[in-house]
Protein backbone atom coordinates (compact mmCIF):
# COMPACT_ATOMS: atom_id res chain seq x y z
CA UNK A 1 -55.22 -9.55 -52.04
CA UNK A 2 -55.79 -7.20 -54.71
CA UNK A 3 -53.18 -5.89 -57.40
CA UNK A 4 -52.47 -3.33 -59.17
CA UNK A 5 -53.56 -3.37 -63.13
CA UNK A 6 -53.56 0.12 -64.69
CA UNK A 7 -52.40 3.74 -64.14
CA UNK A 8 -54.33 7.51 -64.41
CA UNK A 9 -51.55 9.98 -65.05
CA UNK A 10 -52.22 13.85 -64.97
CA UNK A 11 -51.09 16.31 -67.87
CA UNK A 12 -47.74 16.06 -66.45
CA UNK A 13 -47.18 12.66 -66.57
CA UNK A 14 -47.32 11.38 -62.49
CA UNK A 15 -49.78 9.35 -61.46
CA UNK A 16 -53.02 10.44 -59.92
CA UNK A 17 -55.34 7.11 -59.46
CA UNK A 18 -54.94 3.38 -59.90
CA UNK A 19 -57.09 0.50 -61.12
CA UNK A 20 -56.91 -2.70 -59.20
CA UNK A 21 -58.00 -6.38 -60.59
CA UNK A 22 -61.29 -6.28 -58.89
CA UNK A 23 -62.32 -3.02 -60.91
CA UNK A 24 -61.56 -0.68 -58.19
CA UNK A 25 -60.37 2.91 -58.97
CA UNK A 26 -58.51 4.33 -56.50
CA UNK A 27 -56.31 7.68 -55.44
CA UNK A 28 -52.64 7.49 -55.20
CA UNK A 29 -53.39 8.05 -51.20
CA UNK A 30 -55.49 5.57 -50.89
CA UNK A 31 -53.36 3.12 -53.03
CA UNK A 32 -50.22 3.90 -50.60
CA UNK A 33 -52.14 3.38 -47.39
CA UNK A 34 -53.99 0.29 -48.94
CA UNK A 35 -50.73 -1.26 -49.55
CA UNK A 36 -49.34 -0.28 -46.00
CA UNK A 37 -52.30 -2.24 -44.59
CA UNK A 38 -51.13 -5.31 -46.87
CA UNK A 39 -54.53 -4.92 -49.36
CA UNK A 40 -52.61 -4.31 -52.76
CA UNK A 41 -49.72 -6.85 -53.42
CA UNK A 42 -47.46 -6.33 -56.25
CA UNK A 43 -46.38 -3.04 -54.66
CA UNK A 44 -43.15 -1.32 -52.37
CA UNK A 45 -43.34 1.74 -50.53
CA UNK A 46 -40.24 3.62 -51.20
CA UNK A 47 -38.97 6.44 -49.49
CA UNK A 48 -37.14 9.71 -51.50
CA UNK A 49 -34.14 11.54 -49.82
CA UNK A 50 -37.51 14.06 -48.43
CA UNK A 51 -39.16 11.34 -46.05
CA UNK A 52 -41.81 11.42 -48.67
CA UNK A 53 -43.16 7.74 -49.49
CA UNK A 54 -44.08 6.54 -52.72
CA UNK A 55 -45.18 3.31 -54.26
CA UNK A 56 -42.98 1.22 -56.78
CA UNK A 57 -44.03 -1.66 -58.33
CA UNK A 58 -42.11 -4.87 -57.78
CA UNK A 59 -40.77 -6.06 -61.31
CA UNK A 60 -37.71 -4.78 -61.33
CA UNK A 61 -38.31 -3.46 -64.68
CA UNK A 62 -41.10 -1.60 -64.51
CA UNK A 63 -41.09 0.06 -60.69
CA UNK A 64 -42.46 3.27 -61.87
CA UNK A 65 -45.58 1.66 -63.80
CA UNK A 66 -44.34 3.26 -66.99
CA UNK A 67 -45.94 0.26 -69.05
CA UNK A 68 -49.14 -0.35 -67.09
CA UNK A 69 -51.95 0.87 -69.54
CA UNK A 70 -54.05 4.34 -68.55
CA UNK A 71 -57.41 3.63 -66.88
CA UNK A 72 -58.85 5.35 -69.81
């Protein structure tokens, strides 16, 4: 099972890719449905007020992968 490792954030700070341990680069999308499917660990799908889902990681004190370092 793969994991998430670092973040890409856009100009306004949300985040637009991930890097996984096996070198992969992939879109937030993909990284939601990836982890839906049970591919990337270390992740939750959340849910905002909206229905929207989202992905949080799983330490407690980091769910919004504020001190993951940029892909770049």
């Amino acid at each position: 099972m793969e994991s998430i490792v670092k973040v890409q954030r856009n100009h306004n700070g949300k985040i637009i890719s991930f890097e996984t341990n096996t070198g992969r680069i992939i879109s937030y999308q993909k990284a939601l449905a990836e982890a839906e499917d049970g591919i990337i660990s270390n992740v939750e799908i959340q849910g905002d007020t909206e229905g929207i889902s989202f992905l949080s990681h799983t330490d407690s004190e980091d769910p919004g992968f504020n001190l993951f370092p940029p892909i770049y």
